[in-house]
PDB file of N, CA and C in Angstrom:
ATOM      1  N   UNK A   1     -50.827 123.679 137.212  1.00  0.00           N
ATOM      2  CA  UNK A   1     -51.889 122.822 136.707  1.00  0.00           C
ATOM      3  C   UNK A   1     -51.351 121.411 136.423  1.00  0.00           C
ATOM      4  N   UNK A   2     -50.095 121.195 135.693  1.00  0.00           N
ATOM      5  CA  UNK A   2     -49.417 119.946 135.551  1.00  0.00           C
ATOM      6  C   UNK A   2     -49.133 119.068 136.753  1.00  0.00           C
ATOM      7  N   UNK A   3     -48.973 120.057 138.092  1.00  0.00           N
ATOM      8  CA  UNK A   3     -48.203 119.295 139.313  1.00  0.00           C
ATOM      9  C   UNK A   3     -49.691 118.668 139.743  1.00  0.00           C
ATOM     10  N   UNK A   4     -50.787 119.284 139.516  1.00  0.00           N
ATOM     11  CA  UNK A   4     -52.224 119.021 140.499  1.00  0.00           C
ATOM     12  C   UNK A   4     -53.201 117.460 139.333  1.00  0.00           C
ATOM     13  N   UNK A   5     -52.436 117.615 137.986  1.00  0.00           N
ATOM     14  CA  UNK A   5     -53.006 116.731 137.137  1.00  0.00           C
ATOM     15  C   UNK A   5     -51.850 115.324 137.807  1.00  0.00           C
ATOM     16  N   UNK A   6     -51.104 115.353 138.215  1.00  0.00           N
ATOM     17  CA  UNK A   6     -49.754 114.543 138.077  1.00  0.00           C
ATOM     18  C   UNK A   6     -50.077 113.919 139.678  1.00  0.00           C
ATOM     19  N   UNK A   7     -50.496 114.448 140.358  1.00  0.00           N
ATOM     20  CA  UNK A   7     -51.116 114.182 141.886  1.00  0.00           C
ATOM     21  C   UNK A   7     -52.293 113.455 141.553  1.00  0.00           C
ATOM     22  N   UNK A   8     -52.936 114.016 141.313  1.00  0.00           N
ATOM     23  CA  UNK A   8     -53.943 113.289 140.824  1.00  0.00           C
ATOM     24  C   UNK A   8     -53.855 112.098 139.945  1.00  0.00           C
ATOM     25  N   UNK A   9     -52.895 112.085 138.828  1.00  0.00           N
ATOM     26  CA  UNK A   9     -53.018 110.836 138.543  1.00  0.00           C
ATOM     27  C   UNK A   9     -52.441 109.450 139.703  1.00  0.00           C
ATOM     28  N   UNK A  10     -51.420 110.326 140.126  1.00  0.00           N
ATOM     29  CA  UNK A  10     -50.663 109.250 141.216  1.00  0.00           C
ATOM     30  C   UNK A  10     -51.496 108.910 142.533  1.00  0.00           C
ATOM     31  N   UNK A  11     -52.538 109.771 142.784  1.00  0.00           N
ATOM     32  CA  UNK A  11     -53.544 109.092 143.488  1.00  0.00           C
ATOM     33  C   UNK A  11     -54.434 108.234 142.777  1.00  0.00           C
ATOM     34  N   UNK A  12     -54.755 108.292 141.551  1.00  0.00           N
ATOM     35  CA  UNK A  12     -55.241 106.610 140.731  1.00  0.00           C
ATOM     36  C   UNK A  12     -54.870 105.799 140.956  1.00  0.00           C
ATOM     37  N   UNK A  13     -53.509 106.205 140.541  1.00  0.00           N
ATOM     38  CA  UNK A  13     -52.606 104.557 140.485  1.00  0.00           C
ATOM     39  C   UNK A  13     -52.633 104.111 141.779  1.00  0.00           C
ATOM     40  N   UNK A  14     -52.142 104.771 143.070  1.00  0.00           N
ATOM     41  CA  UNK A  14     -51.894 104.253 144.354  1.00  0.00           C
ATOM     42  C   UNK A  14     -52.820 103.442 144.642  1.00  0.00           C
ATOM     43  N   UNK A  15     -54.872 104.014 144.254  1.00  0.00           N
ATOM     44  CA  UNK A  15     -55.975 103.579 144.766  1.00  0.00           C
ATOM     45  C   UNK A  15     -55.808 102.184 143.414  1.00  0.00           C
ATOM     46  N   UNK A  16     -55.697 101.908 142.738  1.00  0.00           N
ATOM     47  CA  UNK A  16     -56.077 101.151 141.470  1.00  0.00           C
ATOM     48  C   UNK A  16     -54.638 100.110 142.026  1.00  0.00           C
ATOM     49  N   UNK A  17     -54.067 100.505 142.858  1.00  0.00           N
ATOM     50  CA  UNK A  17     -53.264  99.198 142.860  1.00  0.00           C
ATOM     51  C   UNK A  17     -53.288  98.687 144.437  1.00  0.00           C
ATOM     52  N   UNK A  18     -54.225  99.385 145.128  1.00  0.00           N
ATOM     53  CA  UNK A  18     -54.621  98.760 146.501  1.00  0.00           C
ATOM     54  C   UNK A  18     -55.693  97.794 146.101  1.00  0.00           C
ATOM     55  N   UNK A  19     -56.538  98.455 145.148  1.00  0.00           N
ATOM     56  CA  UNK A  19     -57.335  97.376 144.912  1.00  0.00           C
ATOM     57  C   UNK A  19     -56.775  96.241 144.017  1.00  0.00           C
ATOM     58  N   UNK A  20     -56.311  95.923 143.604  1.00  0.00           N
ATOM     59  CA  UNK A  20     -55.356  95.052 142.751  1.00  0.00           C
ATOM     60  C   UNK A  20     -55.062  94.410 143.992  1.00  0.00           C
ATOM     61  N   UNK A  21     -53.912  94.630 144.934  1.00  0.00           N
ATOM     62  CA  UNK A  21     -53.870  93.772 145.587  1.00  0.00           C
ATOM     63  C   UNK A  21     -54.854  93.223 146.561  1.00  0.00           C
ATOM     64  N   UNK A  22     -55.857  93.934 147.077  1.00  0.00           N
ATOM     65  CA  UNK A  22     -56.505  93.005 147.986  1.00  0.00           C
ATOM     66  C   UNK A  22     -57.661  92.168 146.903  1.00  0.00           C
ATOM     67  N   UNK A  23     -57.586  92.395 146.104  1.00  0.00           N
ATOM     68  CA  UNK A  23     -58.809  91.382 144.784  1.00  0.00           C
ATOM     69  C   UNK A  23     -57.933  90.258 144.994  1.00  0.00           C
ATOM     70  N   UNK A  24     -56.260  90.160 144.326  1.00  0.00           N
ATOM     71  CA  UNK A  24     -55.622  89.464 144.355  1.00  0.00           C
ATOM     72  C   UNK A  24     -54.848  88.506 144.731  1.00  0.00           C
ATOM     73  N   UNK A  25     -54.697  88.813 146.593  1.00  0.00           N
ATOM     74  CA  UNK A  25     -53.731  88.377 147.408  1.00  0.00           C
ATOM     75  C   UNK A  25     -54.413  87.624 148.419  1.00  0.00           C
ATOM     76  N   UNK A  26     -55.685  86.921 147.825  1.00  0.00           N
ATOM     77  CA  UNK A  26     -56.243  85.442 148.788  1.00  0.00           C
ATOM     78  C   UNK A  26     -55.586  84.535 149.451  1.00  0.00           C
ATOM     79  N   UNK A  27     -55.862  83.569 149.436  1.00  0.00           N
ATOM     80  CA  UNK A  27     -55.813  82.347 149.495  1.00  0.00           C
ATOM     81  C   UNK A  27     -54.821  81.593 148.596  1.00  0.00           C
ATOM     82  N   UNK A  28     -54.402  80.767 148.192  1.00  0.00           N
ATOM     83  CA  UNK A  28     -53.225  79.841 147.400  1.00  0.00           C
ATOM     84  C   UNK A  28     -54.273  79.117 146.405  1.00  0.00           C
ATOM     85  N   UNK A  29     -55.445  78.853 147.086  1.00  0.00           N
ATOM     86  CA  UNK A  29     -56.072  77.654 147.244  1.00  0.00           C
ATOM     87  C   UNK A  29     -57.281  78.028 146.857  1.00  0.00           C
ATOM     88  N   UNK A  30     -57.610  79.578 146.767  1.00  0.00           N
ATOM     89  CA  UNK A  30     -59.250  80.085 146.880  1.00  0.00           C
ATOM     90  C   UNK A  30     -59.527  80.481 148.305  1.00  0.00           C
ATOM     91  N   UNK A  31     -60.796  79.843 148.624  1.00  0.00           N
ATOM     92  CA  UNK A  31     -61.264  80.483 149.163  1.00  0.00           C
ATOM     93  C   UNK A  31     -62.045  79.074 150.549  1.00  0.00           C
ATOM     94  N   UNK A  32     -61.855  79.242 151.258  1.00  0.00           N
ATOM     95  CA  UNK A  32     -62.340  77.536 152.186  1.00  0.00           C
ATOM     96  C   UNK A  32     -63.728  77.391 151.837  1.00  0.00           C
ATOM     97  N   UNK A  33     -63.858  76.164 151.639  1.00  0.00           N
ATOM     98  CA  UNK A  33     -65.440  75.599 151.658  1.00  0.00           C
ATOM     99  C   UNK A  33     -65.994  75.884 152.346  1.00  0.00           C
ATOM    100  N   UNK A  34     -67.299  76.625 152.031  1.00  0.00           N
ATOM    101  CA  UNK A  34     -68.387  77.101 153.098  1.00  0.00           C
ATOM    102  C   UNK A  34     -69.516  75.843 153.773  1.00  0.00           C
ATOM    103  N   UNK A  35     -68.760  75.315 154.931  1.00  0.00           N
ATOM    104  CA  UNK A  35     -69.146  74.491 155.779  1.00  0.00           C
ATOM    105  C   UNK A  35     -70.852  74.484 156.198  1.00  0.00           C
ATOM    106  N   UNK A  36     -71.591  75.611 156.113  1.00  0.00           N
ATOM    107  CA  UNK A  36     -72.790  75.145 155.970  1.00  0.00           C
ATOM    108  C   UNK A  36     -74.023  74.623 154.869  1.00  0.00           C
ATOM    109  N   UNK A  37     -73.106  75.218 153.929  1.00  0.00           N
ATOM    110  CA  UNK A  37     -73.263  74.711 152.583  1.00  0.00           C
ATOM    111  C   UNK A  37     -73.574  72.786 152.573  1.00  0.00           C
ATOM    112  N   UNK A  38     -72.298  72.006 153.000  1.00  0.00           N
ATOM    113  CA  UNK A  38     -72.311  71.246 153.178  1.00  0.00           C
ATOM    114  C   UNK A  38     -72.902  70.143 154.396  1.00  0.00           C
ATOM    115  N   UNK A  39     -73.647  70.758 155.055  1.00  0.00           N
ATOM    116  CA  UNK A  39     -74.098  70.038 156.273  1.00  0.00           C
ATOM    117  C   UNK A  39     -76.078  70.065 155.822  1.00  0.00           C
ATOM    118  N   UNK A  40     -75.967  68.790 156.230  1.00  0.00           N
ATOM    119  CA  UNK A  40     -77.615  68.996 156.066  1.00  0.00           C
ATOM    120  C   UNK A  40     -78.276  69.568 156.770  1.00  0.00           C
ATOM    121  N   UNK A  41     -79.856  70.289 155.933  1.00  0.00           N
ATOM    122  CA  UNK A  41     -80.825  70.422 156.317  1.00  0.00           C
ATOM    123  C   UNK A  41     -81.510  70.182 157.766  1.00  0.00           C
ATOM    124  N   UNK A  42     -81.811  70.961 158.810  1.00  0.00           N
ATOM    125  CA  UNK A  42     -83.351  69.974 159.197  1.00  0.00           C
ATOM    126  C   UNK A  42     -84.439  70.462 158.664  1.00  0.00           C
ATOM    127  N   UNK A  43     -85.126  69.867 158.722  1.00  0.00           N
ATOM    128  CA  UNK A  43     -86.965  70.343 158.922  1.00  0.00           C
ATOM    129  C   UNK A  43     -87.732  70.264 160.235  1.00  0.00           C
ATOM    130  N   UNK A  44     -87.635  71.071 161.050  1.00  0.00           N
ATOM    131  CA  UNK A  44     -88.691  70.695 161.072  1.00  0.00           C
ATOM    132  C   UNK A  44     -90.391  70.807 161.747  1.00  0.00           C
TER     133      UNK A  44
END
């Protein structure tokens, strides 16, 4: 029961620190300006 609780926790951690890094391991800088954001509008 200890070895299957102990697996189990070490599959937390493994998953809880994949996500850690990909949340974490962007850009320097963020994230690039979203270029249509910045371009005007038409109408029309």
């Amino acid at each position: 029961m200890l070895l299957i609780l102990l697996e189990a926790f070490g599959a937390l951690l493994l998953l809880l620190v994949i996500v850690w890094w990909t949340m974490f391991s962007g850009r320097r800088r963020g994230e690039r300006p979203d270029e249509t954001a910045d371009a005007p509008r038409r109408e029309d």
